[in-house]
PDB file of N, CA and C in Angstrom:
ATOM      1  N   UNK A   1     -22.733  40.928  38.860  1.00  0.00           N
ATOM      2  CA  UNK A   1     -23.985  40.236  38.770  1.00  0.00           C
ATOM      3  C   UNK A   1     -25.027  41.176  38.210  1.00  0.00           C
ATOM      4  N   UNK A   2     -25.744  40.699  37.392  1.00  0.00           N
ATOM      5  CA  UNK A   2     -26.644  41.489  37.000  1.00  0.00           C
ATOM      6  C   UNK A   2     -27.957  40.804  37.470  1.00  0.00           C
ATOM      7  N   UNK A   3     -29.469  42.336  37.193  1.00  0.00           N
ATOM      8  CA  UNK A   3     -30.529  41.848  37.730  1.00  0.00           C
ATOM      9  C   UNK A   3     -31.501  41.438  36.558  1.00  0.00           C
ATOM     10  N   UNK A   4     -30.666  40.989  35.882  1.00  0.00           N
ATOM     11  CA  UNK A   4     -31.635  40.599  35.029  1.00  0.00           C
ATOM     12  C   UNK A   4     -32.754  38.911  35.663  1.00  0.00           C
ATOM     13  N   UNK A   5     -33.934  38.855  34.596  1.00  0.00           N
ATOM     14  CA  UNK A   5     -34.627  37.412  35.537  1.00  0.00           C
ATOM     15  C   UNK A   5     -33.852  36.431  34.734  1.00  0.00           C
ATOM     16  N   UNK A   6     -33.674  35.364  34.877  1.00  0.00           N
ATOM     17  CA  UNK A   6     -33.443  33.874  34.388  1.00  0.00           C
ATOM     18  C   UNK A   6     -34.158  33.540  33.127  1.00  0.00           C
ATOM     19  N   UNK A   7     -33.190  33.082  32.347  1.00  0.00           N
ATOM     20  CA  UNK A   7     -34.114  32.409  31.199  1.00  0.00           C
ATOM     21  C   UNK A   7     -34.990  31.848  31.239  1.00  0.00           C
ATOM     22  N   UNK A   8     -35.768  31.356  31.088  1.00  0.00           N
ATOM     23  CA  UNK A   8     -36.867  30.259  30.581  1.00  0.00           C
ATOM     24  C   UNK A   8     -36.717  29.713  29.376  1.00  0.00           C
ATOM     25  N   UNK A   9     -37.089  27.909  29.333  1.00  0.00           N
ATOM     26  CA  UNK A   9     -36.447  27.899  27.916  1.00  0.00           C
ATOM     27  C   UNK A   9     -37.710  28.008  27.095  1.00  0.00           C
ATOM     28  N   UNK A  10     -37.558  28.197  25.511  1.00  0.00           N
ATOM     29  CA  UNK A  10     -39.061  28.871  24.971  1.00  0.00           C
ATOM     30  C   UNK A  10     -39.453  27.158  24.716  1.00  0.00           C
ATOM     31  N   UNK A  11     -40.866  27.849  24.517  1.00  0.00           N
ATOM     32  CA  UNK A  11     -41.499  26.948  23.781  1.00  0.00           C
ATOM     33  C   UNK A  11     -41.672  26.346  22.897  1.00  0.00           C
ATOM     34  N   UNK A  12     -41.160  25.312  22.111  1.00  0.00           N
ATOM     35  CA  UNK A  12     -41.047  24.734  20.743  1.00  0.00           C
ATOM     36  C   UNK A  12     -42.431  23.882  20.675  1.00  0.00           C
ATOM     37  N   UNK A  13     -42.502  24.001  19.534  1.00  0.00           N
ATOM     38  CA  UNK A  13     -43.939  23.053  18.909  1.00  0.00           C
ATOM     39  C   UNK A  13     -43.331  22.143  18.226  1.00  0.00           C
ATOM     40  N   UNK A  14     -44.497  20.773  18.274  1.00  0.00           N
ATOM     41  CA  UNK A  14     -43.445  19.336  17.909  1.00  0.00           C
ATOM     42  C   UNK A  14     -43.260  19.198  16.716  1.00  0.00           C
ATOM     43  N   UNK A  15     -42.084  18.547  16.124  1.00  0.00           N
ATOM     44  CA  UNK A  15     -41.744  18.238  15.036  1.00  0.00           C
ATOM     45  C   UNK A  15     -42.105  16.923  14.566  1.00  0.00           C
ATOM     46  N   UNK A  16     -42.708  17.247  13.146  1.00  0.00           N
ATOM     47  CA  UNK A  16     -42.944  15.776  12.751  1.00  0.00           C
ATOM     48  C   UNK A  16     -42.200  15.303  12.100  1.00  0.00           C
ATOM     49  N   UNK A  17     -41.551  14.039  12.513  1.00  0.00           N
ATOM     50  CA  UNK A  17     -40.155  13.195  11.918  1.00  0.00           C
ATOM     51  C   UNK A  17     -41.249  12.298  10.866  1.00  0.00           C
ATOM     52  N   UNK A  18     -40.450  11.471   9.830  1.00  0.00           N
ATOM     53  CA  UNK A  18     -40.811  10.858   8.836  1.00  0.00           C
ATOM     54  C   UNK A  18     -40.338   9.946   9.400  1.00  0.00           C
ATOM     55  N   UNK A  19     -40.838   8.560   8.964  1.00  0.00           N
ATOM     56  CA  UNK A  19     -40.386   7.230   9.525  1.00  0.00           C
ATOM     57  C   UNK A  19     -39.006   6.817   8.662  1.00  0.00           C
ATOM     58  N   UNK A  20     -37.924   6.300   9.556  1.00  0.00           N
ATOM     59  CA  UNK A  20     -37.232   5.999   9.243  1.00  0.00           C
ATOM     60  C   UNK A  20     -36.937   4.989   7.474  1.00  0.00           C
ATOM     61  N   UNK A  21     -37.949   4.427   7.464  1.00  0.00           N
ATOM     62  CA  UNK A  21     -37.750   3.584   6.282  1.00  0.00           C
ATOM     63  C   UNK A  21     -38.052   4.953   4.897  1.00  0.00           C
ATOM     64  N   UNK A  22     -38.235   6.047   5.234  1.00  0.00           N
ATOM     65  CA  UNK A  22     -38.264   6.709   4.356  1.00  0.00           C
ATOM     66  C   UNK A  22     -37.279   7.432   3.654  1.00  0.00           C
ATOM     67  N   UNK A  23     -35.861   7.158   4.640  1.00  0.00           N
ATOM     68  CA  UNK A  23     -34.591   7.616   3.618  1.00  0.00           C
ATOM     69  C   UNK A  23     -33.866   6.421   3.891  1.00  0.00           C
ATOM     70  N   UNK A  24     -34.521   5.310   3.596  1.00  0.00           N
ATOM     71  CA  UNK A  24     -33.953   4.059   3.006  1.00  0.00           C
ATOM     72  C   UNK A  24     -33.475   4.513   1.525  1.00  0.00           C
ATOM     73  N   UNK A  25     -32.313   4.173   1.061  1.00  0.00           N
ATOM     74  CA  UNK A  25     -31.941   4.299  -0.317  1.00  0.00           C
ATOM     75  C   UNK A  25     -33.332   3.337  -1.339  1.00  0.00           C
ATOM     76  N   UNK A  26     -33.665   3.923  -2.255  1.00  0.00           N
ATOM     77  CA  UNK A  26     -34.095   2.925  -3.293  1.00  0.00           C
ATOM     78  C   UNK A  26     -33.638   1.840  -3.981  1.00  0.00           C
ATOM     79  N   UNK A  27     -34.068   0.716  -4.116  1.00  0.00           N
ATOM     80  CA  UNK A  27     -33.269  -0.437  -4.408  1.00  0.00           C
ATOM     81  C   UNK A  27     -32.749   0.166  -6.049  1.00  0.00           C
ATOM     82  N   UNK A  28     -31.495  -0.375  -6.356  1.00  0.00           N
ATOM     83  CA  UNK A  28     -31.262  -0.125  -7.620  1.00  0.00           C
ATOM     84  C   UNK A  28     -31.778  -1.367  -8.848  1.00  0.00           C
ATOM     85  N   UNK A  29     -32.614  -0.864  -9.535  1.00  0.00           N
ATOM     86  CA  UNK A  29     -32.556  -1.944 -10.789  1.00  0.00           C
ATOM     87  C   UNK A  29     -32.428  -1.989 -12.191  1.00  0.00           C
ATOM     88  N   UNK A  30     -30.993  -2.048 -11.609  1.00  0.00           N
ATOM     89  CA  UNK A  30     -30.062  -2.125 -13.439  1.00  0.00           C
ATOM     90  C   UNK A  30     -29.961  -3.674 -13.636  1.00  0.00           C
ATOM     91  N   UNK A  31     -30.019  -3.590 -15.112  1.00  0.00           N
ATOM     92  CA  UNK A  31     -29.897  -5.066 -15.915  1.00  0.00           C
ATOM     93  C   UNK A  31     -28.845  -5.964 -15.231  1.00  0.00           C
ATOM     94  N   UNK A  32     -29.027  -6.350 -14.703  1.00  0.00           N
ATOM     95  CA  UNK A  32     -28.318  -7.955 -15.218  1.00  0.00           C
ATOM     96  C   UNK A  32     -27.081  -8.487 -16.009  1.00  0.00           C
ATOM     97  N   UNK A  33     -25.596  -8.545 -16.109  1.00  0.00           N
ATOM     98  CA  UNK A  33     -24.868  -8.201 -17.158  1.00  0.00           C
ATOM     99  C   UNK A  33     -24.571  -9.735 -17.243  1.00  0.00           C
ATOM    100  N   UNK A  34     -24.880 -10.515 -18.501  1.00  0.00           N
ATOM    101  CA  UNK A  34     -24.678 -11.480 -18.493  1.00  0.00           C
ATOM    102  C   UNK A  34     -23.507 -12.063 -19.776  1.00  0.00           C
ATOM    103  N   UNK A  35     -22.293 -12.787 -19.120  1.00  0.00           N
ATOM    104  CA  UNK A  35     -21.636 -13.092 -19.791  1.00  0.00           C
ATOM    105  C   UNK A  35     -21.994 -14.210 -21.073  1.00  0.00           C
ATOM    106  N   UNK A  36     -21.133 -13.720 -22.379  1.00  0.00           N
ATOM    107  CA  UNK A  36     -21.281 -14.973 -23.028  1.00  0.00           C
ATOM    108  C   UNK A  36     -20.719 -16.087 -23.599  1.00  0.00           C
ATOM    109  N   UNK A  37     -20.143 -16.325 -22.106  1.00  0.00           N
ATOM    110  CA  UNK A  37     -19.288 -17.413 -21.848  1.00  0.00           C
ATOM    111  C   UNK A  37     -19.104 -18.055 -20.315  1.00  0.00           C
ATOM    112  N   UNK A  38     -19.207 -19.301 -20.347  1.00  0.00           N
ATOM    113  CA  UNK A  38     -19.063 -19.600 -18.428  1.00  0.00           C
ATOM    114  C   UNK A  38     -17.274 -19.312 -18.261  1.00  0.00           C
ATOM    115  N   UNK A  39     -16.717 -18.834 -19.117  1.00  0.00           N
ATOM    116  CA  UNK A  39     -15.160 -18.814 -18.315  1.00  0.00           C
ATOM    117  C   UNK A  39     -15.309 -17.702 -17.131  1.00  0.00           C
ATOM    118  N   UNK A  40     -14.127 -17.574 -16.216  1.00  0.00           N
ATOM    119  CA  UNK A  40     -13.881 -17.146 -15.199  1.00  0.00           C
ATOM    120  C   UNK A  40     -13.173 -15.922 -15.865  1.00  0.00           C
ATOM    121  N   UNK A  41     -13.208 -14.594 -15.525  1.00  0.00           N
ATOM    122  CA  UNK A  41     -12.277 -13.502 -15.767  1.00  0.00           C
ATOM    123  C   UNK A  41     -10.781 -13.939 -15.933  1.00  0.00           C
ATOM    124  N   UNK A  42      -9.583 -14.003 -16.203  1.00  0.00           N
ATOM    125  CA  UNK A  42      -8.714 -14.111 -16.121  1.00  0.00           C
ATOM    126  C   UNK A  42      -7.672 -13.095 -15.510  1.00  0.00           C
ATOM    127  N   UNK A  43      -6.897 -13.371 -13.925  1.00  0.00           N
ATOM    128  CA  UNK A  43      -6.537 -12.180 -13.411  1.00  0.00           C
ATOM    129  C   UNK A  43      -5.026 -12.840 -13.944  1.00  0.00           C
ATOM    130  N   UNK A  44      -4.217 -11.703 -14.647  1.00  0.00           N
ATOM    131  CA  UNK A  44      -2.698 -12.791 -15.326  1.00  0.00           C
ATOM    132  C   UNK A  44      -2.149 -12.231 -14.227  1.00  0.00           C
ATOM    133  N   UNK A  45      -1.988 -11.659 -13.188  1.00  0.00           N
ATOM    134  CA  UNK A  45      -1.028 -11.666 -11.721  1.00  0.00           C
ATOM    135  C   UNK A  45      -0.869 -13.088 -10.847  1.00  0.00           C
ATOM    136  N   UNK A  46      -2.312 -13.037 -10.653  1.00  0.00           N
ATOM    137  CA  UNK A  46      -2.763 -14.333 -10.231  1.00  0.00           C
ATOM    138  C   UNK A  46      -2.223 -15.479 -11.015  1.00  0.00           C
ATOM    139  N   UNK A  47      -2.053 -15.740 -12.594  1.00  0.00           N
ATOM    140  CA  UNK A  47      -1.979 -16.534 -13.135  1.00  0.00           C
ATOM    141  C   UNK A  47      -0.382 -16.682 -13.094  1.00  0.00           C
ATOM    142  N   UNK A  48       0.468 -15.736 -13.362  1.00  0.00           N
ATOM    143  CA  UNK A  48       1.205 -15.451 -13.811  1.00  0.00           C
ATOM    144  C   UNK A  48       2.288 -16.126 -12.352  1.00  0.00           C
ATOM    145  N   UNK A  49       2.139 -15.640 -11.113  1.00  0.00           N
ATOM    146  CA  UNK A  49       2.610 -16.246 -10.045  1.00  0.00           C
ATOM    147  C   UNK A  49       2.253 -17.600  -9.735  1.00  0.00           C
ATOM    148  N   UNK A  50       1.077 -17.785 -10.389  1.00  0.00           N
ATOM    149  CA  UNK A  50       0.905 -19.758  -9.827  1.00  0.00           C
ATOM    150  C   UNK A  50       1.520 -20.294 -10.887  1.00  0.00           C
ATOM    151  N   UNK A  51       2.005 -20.115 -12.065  1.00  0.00           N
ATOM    152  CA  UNK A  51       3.275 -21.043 -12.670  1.00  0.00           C
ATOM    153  C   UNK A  51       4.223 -21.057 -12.755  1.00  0.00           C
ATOM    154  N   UNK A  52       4.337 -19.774 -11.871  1.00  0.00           N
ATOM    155  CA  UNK A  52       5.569 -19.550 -11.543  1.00  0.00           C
ATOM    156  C   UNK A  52       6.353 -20.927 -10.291  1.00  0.00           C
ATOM    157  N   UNK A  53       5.095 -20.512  -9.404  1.00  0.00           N
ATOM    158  CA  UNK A  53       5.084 -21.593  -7.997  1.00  0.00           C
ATOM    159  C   UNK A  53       4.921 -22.887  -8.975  1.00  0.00           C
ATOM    160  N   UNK A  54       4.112 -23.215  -9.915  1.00  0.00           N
ATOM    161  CA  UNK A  54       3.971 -24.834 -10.322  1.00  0.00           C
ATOM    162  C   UNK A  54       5.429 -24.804 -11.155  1.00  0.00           C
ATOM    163  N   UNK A  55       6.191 -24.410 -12.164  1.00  0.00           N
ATOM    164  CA  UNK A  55       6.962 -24.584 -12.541  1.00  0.00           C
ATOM    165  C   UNK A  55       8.555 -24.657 -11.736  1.00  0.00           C
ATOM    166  N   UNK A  56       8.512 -23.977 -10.467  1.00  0.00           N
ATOM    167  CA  UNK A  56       9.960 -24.290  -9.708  1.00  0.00           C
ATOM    168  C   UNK A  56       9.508 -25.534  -8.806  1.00  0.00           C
ATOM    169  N   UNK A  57       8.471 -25.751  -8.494  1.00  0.00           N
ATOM    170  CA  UNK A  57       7.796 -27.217  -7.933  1.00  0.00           C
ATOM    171  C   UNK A  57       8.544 -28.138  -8.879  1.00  0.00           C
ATOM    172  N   UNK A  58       7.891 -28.154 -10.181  1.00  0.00           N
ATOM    173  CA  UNK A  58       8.266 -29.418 -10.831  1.00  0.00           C
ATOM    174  C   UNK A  58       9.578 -29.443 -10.796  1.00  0.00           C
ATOM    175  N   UNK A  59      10.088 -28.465 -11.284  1.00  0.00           N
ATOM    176  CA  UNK A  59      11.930 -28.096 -11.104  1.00  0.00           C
ATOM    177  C   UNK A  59      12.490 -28.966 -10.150  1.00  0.00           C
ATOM    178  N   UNK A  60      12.283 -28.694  -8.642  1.00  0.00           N
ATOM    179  CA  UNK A  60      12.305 -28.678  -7.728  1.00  0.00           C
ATOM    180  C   UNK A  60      12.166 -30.981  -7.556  1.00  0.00           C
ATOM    181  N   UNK A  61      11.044 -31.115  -7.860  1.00  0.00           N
ATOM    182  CA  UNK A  61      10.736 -32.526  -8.371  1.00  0.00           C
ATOM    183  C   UNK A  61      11.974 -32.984  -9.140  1.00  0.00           C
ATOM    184  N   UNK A  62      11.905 -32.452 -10.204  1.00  0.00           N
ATOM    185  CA  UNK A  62      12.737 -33.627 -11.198  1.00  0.00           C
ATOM    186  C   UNK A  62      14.161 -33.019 -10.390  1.00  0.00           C
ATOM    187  N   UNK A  63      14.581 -31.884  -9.418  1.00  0.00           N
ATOM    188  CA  UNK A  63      16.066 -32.313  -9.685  1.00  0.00           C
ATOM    189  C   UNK A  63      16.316 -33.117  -8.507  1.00  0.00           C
ATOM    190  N   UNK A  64      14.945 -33.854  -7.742  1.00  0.00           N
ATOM    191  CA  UNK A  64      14.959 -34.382  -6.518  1.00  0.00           C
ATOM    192  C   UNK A  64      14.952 -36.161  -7.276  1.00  0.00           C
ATOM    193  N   UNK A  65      14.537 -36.323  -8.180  1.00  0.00           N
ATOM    194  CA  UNK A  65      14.548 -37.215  -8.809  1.00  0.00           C
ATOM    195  C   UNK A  65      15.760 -37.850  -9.349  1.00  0.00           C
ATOM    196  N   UNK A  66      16.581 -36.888  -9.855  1.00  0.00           N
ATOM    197  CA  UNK A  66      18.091 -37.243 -10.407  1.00  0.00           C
ATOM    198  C   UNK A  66      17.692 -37.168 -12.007  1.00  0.00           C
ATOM    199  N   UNK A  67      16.849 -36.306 -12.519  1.00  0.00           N
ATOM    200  CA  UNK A  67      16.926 -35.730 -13.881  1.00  0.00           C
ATOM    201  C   UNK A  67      17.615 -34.576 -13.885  1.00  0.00           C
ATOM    202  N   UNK A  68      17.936 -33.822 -13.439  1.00  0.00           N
ATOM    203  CA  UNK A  68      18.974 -32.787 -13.672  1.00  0.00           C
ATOM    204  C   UNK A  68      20.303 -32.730 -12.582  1.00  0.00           C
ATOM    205  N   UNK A  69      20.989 -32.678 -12.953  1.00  0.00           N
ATOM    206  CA  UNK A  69      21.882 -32.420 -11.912  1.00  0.00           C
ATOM    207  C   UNK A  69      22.252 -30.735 -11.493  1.00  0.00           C
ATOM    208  N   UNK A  70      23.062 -30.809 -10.514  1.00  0.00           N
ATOM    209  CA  UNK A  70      23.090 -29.247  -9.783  1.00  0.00           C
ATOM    210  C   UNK A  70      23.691 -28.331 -10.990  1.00  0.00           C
ATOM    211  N   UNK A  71      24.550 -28.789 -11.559  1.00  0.00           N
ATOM    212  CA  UNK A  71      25.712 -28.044 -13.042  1.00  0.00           C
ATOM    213  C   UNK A  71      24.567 -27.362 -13.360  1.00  0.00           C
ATOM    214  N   UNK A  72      23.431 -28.517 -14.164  1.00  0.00           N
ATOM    215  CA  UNK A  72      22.759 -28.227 -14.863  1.00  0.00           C
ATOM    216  C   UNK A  72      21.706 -26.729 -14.494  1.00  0.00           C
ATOM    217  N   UNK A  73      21.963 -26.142 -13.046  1.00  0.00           N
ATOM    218  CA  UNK A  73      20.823 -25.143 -12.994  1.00  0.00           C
ATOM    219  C   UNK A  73      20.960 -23.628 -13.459  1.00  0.00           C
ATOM    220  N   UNK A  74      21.785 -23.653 -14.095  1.00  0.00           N
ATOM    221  CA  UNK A  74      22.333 -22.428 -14.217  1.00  0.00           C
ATOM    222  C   UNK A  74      21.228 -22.305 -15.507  1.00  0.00           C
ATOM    223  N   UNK A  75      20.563 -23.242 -16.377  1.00  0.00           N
ATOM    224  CA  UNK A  75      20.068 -23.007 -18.000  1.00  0.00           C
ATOM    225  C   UNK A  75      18.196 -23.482 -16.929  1.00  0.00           C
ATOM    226  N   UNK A  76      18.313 -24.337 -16.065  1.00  0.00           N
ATOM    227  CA  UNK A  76      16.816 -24.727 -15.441  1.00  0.00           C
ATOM    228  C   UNK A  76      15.882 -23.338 -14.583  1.00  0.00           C
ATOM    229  N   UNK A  77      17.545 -22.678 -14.127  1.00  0.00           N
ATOM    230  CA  UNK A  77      16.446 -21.384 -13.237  1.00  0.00           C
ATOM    231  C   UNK A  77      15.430 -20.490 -13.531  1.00  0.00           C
ATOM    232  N   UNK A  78      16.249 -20.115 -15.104  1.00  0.00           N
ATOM    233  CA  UNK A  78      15.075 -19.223 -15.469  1.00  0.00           C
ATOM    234  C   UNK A  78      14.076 -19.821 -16.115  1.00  0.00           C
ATOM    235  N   UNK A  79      13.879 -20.684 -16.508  1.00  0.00           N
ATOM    236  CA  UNK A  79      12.923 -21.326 -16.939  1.00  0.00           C
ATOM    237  C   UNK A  79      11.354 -21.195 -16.662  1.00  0.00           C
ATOM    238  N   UNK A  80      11.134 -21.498 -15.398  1.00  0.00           N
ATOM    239  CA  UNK A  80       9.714 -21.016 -14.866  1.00  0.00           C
ATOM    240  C   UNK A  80       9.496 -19.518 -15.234  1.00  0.00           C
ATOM    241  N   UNK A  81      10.109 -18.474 -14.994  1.00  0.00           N
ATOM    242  CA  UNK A  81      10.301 -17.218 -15.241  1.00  0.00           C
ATOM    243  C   UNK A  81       9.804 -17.070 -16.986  1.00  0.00           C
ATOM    244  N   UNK A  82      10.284 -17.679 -18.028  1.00  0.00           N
ATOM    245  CA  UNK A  82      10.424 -17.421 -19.201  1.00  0.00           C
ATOM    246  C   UNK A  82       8.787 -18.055 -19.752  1.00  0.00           C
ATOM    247  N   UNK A  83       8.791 -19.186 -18.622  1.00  0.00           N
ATOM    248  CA  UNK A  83       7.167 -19.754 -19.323  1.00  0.00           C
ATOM    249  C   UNK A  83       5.907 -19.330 -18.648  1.00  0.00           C
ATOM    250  N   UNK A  84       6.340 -18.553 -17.607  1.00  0.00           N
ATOM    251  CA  UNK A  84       5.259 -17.902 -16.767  1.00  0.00           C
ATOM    252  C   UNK A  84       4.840 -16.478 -17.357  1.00  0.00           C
ATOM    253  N   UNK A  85       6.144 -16.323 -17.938  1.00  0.00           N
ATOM    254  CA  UNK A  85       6.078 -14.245 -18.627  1.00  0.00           C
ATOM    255  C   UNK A  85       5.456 -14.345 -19.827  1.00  0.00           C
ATOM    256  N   UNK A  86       5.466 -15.610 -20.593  1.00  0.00           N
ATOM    257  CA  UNK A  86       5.229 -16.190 -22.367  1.00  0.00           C
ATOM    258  C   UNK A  86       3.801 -16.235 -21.982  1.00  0.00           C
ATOM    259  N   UNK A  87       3.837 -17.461 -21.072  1.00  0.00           N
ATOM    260  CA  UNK A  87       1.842 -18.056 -21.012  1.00  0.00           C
ATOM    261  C   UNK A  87       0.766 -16.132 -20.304  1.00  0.00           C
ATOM    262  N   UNK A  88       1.854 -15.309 -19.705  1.00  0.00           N
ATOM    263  CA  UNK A  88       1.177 -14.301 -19.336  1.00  0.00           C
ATOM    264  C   UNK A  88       0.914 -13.120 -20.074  1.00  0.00           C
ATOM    265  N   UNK A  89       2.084 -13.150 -21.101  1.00  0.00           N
ATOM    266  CA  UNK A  89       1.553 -12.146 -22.221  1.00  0.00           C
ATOM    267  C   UNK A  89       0.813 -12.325 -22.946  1.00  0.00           C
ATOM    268  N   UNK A  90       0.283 -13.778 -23.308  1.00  0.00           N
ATOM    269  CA  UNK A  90      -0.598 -14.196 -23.822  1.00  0.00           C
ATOM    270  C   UNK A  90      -1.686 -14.136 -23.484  1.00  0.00           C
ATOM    271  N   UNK A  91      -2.022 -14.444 -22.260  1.00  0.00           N
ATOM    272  CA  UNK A  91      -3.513 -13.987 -21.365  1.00  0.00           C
ATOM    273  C   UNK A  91      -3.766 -12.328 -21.201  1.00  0.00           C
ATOM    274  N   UNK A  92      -2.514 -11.640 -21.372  1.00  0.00           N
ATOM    275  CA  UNK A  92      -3.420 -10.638 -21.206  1.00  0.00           C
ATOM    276  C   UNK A  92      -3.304 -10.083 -22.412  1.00  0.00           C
ATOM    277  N   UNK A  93      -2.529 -10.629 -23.941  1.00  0.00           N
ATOM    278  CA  UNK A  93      -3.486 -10.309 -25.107  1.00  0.00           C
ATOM    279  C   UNK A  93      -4.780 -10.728 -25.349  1.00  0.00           C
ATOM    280  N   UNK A  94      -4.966 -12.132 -24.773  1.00  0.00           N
ATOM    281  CA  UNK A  94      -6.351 -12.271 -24.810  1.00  0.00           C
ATOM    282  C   UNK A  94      -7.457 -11.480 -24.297  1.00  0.00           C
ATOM    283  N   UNK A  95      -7.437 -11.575 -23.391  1.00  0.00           N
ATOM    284  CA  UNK A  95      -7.932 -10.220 -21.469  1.00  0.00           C
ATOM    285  C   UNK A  95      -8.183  -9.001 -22.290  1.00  0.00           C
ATOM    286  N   UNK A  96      -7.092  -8.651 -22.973  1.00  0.00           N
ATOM    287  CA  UNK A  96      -7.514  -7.160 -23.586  1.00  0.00           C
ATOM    288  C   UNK A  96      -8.288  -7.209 -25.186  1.00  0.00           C
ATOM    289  N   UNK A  97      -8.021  -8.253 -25.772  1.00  0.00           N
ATOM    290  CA  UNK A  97      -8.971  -8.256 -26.866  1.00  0.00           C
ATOM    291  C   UNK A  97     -10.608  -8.822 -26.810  1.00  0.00           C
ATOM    292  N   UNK A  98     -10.739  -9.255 -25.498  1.00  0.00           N
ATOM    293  CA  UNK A  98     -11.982  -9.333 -24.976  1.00  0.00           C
ATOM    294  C   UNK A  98     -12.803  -8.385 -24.822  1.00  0.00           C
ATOM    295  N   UNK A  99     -11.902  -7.352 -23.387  1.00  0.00           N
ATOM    296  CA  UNK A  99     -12.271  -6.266 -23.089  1.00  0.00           C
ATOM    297  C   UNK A  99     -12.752  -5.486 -24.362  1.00  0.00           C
ATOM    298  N   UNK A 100     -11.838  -5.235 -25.246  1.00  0.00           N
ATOM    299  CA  UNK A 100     -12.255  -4.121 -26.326  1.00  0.00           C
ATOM    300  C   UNK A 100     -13.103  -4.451 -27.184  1.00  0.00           C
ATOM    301  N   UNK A 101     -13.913  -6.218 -27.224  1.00  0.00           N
ATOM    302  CA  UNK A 101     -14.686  -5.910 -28.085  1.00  0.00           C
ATOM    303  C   UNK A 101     -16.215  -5.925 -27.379  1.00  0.00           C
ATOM    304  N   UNK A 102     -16.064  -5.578 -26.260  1.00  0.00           N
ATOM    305  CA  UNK A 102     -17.279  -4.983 -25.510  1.00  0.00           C
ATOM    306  C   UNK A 102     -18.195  -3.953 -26.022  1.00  0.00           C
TER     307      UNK A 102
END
């Protein structure tokens, strides 16, 4: 044990805080980017899987119908596949010749 006396804690003088709204970020105001066209972006993943799903649907339809028979699926399967990959390379030649003439 030592004889030393006890701390005391020191004295600080007050700090002046800034009001909170003062490291609010600044609103940003950049332009506006306005398309010139009302189409929708085209996502071809997105696209590319929903005709996929609409084309084994219809499939699916006509061979419930008695337009194809079962023989026949061996030339019907890939089908959705072949018009979903065609209509999608196409969207995203489009998609990218958009992009680049930005």
């Amino acid at each position: 044990m030592s004889d030393e006396p006890p701390l005391e804690p020191a004295e600080t003088e007050p700090v002046e805080t800034e009001p909170v709204e003062a490291f609010a970020p600044e609103p940003v105001t950049e332009p506006v980017r306005t398309r010139r066209s009302g189409f929708h972006p085209v996502t071809v993943g997105h696209l590319v899987m929903g005709l996929i799903f609409l084309c084994v649907a219809v499939l699916w339809v006509v061979l419930q119908a008695g337009g194809i028979q079962l023989d026949d699926l061996r030339w019907a399967i890939p089908f959705p596949f072949l018009v979903a990959g065609a209509i999608g390379l196409i969207a995203a030649a489009i998609t990218a010749r958009r992009q680049g003439s930005r």
